[in-house]
N, C-alpha and C. Protein backbone atom coordinates (compact mmCIF):
# COMPACT_ATOMS: atom_id res chain seq x y z
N UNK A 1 -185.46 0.48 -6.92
CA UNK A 1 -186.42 1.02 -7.85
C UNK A 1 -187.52 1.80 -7.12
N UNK A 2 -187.84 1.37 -6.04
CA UNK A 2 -189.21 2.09 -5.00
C UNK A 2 -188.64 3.40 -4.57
N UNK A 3 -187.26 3.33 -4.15
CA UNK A 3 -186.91 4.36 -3.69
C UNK A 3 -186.34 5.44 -4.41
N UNK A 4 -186.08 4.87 -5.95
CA UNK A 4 -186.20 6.66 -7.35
C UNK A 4 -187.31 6.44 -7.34
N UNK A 5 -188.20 5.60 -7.38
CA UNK A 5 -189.86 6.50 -8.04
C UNK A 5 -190.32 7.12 -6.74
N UNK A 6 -189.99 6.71 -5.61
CA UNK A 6 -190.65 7.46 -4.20
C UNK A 6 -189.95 9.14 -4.00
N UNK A 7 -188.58 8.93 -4.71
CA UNK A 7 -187.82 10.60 -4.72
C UNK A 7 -188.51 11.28 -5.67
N UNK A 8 -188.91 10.55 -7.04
CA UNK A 8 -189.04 11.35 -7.83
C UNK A 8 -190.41 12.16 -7.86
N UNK A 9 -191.96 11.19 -7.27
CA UNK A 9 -192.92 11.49 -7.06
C UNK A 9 -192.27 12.49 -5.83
N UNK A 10 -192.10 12.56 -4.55
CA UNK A 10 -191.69 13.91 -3.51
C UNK A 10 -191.04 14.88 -4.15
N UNK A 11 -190.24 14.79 -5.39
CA UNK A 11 -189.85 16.07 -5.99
C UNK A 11 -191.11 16.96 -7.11
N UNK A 12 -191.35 15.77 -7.47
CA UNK A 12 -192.41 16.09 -8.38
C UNK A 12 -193.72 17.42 -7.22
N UNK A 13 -193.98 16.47 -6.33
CA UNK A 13 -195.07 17.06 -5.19
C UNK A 13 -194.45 18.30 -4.70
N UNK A 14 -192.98 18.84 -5.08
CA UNK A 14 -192.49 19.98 -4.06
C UNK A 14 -192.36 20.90 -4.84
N UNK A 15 -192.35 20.35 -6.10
CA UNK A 15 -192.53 21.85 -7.63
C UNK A 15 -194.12 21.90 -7.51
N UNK A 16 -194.79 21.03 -7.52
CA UNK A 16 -196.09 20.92 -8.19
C UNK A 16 -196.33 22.41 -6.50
N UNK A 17 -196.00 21.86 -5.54
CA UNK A 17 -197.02 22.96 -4.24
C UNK A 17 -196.18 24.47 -4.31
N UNK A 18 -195.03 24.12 -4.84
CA UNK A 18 -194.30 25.72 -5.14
C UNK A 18 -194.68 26.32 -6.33
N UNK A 19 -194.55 25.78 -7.39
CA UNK A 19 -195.86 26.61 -8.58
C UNK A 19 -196.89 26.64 -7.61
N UNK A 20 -197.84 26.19 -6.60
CA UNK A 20 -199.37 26.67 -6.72
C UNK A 20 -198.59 28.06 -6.09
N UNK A 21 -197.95 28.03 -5.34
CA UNK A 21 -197.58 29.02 -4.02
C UNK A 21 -197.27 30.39 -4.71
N UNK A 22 -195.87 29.92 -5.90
CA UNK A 22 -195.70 31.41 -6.61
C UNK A 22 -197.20 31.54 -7.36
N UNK A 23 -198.00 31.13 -8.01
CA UNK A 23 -198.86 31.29 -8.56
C UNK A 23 -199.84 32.44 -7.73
N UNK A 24 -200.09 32.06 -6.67
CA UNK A 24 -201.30 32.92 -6.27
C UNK A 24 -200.79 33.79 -5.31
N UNK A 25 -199.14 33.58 -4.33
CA UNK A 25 -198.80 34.60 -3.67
C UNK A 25 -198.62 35.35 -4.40
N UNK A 26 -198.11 35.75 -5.77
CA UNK A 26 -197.42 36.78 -6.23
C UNK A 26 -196.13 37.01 -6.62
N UNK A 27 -195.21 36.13 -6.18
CA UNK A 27 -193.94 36.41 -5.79
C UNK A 27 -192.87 35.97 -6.89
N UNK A 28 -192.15 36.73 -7.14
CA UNK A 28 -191.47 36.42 -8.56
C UNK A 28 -190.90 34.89 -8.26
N UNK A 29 -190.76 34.49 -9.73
CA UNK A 29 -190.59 32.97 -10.07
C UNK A 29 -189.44 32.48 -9.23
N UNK A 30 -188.11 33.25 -9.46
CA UNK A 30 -187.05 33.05 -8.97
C UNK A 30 -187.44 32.42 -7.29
N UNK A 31 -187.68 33.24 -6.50
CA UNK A 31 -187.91 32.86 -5.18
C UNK A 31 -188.66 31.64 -4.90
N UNK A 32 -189.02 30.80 -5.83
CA UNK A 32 -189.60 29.50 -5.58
C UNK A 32 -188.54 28.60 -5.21
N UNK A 33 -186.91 28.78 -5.83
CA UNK A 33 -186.01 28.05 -5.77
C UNK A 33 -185.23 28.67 -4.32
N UNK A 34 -185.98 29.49 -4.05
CA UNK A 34 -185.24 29.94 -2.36
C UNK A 34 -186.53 29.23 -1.15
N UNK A 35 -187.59 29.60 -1.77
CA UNK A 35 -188.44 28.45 -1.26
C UNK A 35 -188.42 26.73 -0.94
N UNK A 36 -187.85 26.54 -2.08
CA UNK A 36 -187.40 25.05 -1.90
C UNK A 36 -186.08 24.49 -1.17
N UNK A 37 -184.80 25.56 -1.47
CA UNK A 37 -183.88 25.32 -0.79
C UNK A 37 -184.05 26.11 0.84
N UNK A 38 -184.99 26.36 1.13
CA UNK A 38 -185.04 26.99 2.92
C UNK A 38 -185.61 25.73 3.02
N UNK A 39 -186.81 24.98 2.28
CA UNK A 39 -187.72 24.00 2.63
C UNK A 39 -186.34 22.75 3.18
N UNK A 40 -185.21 22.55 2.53
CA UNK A 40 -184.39 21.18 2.34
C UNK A 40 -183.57 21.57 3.45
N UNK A 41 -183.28 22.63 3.51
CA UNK A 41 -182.51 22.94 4.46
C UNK A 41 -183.29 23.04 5.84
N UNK A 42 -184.09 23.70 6.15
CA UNK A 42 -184.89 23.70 7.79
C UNK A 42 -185.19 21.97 8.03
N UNK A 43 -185.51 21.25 6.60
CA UNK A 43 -186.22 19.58 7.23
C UNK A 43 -184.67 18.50 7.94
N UNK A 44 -183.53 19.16 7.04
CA UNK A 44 -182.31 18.60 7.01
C UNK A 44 -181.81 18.77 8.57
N UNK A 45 -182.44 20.28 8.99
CA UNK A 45 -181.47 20.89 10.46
C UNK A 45 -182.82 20.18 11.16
N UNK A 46 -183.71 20.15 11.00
CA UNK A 46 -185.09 19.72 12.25
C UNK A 46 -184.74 17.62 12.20
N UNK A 47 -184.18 17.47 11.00
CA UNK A 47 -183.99 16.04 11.40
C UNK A 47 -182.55 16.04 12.32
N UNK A 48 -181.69 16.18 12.31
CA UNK A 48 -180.67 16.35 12.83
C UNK A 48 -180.63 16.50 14.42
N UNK A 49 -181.68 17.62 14.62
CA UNK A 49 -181.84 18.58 15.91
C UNK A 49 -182.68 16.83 17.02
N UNK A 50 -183.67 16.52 15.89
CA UNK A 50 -184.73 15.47 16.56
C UNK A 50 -183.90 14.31 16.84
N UNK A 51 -183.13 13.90 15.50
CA UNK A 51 -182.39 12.75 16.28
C UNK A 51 -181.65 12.72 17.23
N UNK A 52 -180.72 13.90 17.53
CA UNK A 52 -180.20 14.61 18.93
C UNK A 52 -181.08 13.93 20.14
N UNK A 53 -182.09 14.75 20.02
CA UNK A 53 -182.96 14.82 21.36
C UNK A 53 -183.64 13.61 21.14
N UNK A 54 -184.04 12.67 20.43
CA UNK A 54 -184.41 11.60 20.69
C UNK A 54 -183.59 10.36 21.74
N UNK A 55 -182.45 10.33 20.41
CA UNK A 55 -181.21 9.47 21.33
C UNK A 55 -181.08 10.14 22.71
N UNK A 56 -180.88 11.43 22.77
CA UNK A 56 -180.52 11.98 24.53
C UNK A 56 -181.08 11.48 24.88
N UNK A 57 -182.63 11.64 24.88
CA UNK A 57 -183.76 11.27 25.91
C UNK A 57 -183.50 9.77 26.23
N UNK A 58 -182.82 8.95 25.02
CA UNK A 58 -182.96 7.62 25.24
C UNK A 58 -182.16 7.35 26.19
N UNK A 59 -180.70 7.63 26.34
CA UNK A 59 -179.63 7.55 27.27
C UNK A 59 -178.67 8.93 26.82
N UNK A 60 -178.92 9.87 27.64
CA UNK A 60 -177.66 11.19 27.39
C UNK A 60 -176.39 10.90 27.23
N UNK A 61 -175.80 9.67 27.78
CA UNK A 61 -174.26 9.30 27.47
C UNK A 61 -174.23 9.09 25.87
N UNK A 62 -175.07 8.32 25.08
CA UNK A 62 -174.62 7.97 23.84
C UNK A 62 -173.93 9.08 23.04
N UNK A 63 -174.74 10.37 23.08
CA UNK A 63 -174.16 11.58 22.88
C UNK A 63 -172.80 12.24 22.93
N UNK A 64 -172.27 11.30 24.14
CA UNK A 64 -171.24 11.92 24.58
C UNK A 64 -170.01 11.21 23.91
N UNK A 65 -170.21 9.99 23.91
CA UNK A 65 -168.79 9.26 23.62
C UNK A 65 -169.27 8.56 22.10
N UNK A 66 -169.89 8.70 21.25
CA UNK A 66 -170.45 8.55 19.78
C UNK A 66 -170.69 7.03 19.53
N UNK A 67 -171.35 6.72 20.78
CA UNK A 67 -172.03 5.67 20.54
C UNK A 67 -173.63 5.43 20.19
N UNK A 68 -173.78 6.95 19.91
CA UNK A 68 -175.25 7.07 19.26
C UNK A 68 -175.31 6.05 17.71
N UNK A 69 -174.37 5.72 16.85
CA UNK A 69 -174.60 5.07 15.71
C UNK A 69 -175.33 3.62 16.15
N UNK A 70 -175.30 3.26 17.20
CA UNK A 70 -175.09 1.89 17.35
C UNK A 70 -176.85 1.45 17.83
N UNK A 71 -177.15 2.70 17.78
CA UNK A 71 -178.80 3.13 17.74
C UNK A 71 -179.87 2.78 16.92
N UNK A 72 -178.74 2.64 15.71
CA UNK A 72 -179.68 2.18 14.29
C UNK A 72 -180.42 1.26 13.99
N UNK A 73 -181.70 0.94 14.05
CA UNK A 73 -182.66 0.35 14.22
C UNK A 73 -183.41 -0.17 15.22
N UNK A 74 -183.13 0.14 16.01
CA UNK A 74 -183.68 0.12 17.48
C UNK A 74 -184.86 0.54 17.93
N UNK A 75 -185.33 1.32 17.04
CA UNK A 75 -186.56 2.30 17.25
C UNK A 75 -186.21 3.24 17.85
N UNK A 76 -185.10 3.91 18.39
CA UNK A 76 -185.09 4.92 19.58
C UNK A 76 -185.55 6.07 19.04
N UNK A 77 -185.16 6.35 17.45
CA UNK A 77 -186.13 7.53 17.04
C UNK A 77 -187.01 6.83 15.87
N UNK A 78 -187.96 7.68 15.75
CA UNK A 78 -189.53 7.78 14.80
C UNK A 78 -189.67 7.57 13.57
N UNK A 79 -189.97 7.01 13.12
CA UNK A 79 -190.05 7.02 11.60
C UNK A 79 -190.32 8.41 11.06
N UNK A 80 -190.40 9.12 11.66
CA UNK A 80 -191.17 10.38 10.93
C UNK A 80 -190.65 10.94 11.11
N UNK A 81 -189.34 11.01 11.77
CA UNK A 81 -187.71 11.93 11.58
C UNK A 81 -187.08 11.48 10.85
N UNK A 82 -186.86 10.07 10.59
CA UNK A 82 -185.98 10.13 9.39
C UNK A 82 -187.02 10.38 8.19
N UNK A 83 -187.95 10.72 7.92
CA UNK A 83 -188.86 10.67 6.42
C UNK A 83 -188.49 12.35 6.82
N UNK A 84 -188.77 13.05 7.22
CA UNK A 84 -188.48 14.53 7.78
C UNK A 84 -186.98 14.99 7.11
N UNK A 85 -185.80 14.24 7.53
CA UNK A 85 -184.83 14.27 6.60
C UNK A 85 -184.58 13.76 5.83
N UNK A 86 -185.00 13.11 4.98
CA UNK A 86 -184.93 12.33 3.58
C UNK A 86 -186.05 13.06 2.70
N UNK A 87 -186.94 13.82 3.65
CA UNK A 87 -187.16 14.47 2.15
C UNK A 87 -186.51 16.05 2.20
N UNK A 88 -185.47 16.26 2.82
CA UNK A 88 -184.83 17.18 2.06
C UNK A 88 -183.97 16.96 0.71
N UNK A 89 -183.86 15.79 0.71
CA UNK A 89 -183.17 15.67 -0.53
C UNK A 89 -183.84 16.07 -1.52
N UNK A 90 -185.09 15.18 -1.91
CA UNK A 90 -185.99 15.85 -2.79
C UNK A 90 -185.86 16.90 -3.43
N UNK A 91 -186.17 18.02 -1.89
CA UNK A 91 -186.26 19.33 -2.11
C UNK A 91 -184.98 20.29 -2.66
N UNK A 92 -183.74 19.51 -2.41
CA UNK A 92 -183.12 20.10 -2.77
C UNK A 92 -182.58 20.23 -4.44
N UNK A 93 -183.23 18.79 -4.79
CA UNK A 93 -183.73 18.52 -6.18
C UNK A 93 -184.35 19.00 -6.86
N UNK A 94 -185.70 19.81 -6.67
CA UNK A 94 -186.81 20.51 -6.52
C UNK A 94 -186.06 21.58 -7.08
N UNK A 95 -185.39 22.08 -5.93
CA UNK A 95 -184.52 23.58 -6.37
C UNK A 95 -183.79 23.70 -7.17
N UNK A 96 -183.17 22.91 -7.68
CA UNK A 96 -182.10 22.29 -8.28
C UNK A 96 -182.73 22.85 -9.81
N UNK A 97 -183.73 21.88 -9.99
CA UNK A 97 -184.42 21.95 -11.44
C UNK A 97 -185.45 23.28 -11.87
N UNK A 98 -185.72 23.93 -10.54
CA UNK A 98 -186.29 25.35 -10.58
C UNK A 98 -185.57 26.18 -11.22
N UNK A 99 -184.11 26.23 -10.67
CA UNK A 99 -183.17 27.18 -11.12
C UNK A 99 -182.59 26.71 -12.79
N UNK A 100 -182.81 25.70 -12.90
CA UNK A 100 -182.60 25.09 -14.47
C UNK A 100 -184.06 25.49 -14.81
N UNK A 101 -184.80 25.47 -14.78
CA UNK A 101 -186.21 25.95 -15.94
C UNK A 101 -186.04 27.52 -15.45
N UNK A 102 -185.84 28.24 -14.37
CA UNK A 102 -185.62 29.64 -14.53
C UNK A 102 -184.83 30.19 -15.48
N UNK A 103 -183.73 29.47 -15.58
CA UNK A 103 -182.56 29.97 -16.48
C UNK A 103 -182.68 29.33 -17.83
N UNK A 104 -183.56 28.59 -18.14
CA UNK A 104 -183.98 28.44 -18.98
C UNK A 104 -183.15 27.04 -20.13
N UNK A 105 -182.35 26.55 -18.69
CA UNK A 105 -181.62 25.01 -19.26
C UNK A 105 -181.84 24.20 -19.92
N UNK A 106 -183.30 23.94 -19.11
CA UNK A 106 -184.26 22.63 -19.65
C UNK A 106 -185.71 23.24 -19.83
């Protein structure tokens, strides 16, 4: 239950800062939903990239022979890489429902 109301408030927060954004940049409506899907996509590749280089740094072999899973909970990476990729989901939610009120779905 914490974790739909915690998606739904981060989706909620990623329309609410993309209306302010199209609002005062200018920029036609449509491109809010290219806004949101670059947003899900760059947090998705920067979590990915970090957990890489975290685990390396921790031991470069894990990398090699895919014993990086075995990593999981260990602390070896940050809390603030995986929140980094988990809220692309959100965002991609975000976009999701942009392109449904653009088109006029919902």
């Amino acid at each position: 239950m914490n974790r739909a109301l915690n998606f739904i408030i981060v989706t909620v927060a990623f329309l609410m800062a993309t209306s302010i954004l199209v609002k005062y940049s200018g920029i036609p409506f449509i491109y809010g939903s290219v806004v949101l899907f670059s947003l899900g996509t760059l947090s998705y590749i920067a979590n990915v990239r970090l957990i890489a280089y975290y685990i390396g740094r921790h031991d470069p072999n894990m990398m090699q022979d895919g014993a990086w899973v075995n990593t999981a909970g260990l602390g070896v990476v940050p809390r603030w890489v995986s929140w980094l990729g988990l809220s692309s989901l959100p965002a991609f939610a975000a976009g999701i429902l942009w392109l449904l009120t653009y088109y006029d779905v919902i």
